[in-house]
C-alpha atoms as a PDB file:
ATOM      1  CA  UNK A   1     -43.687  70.144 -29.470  1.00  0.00           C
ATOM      2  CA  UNK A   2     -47.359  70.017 -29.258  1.00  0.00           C
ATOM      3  CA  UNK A   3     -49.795  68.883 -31.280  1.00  0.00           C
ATOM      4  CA  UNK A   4     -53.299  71.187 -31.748  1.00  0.00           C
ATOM      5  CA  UNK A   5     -56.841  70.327 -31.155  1.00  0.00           C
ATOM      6  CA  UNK A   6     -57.405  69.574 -35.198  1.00  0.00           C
ATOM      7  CA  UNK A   7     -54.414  67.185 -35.195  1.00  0.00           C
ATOM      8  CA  UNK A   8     -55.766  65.472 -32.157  1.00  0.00           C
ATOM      9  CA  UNK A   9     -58.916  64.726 -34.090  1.00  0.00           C
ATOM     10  CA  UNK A  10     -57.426  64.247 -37.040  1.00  0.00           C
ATOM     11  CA  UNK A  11     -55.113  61.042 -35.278  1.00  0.00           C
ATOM     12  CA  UNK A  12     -58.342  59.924 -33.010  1.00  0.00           C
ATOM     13  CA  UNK A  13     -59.777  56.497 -34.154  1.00  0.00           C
ATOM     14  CA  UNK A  14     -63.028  57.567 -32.335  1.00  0.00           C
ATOM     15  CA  UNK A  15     -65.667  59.086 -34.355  1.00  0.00           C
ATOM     16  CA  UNK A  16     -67.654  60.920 -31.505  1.00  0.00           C
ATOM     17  CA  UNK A  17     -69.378  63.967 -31.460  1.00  0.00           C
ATOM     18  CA  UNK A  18     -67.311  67.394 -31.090  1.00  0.00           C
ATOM     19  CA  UNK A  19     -68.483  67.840 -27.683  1.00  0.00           C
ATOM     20  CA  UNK A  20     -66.937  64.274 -26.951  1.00  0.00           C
ATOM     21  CA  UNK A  21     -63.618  65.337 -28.426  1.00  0.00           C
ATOM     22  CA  UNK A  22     -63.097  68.345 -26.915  1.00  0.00           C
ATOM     23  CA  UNK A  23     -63.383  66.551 -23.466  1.00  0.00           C
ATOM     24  CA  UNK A  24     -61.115  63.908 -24.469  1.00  0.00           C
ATOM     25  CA  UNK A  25     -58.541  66.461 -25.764  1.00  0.00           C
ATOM     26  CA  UNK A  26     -58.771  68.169 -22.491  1.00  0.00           C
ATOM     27  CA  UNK A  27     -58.433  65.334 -20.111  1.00  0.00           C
ATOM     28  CA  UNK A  28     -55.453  63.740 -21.762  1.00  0.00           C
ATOM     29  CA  UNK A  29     -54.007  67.005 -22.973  1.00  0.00           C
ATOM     30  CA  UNK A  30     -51.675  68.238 -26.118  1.00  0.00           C
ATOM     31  CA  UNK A  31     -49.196  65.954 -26.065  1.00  0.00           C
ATOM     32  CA  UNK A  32     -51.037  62.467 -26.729  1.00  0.00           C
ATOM     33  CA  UNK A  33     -50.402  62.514 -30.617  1.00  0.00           C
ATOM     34  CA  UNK A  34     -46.215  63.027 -29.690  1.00  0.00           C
ATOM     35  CA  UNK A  35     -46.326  59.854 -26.861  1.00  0.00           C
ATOM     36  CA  UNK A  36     -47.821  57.118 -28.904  1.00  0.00           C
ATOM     37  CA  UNK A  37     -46.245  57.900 -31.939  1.00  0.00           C
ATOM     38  CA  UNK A  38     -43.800  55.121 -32.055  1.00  0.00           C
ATOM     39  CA  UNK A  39     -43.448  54.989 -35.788  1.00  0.00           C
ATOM     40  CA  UNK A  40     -41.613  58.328 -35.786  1.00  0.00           C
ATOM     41  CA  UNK A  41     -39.219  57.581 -33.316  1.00  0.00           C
ATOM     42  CA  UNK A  42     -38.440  54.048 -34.924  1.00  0.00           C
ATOM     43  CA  UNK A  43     -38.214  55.620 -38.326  1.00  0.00           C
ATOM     44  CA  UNK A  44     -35.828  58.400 -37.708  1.00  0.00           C
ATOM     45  CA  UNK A  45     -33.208  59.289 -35.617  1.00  0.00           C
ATOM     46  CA  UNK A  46     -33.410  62.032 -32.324  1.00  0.00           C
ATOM     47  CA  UNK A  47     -31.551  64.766 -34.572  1.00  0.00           C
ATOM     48  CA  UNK A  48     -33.450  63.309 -37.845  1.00  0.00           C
ATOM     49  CA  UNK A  49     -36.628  64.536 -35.311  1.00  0.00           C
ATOM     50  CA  UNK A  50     -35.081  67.586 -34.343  1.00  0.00           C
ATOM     51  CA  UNK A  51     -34.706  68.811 -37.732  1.00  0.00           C
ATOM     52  CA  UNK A  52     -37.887  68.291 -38.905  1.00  0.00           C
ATOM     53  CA  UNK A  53     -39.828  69.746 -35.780  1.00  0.00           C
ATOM     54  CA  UNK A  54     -37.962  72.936 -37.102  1.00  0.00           C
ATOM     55  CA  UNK A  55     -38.763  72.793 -40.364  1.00  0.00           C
ATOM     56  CA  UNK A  56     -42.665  72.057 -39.301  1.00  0.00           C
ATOM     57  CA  UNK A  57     -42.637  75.431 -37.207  1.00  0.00           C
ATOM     58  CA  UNK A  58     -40.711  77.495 -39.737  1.00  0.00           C
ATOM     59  CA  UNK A  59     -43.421  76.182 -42.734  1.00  0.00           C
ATOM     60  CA  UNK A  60     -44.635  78.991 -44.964  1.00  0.00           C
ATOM     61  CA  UNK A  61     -41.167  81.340 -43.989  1.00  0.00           C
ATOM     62  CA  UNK A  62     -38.192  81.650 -45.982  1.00  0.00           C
ATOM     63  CA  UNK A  63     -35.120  80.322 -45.059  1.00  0.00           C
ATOM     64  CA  UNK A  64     -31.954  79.501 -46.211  1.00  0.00           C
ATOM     65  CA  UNK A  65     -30.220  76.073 -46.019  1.00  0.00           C
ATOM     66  CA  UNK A  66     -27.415  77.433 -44.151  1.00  0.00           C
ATOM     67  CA  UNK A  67     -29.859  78.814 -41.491  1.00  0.00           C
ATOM     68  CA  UNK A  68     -30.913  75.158 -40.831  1.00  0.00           C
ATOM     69  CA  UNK A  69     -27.393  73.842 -40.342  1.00  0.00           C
END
């Protein structure tokens, strides 16, 4: 659900010192990347979301297809 401190500099437009983005990544917390993203949620559907949240986490393990459904 969240997003990590190299995502959150990966998605800042700022280009400030580490220090800087650690602070910033503190004050407004994990979540910042998952509230402004308004692209994703106007580009797929909640369940469309969902699925691939689950397939983001389970990266790099085997599954089978009926284990998604």
């Amino acid at each position: 659900d969240y997003f990590d401190f190299e995502e959150f500099i990966s998605v800042s437009k700022k280009n400030l010192p580490i220090n800087n983005l650690v602070g910033l990544f503190l004050q407004s917390g994990r979540s910042k990347f998952g509230e402004k993203n308004i692209l994703l949620r106007q580009s797929f559907t909640l369940l469309e979301l969902e699925i691939l949240k689950y397939l983001a986490l389970n990266l790099g393990q085997q599954i089978s297809i009926s284990k998604i459904f």
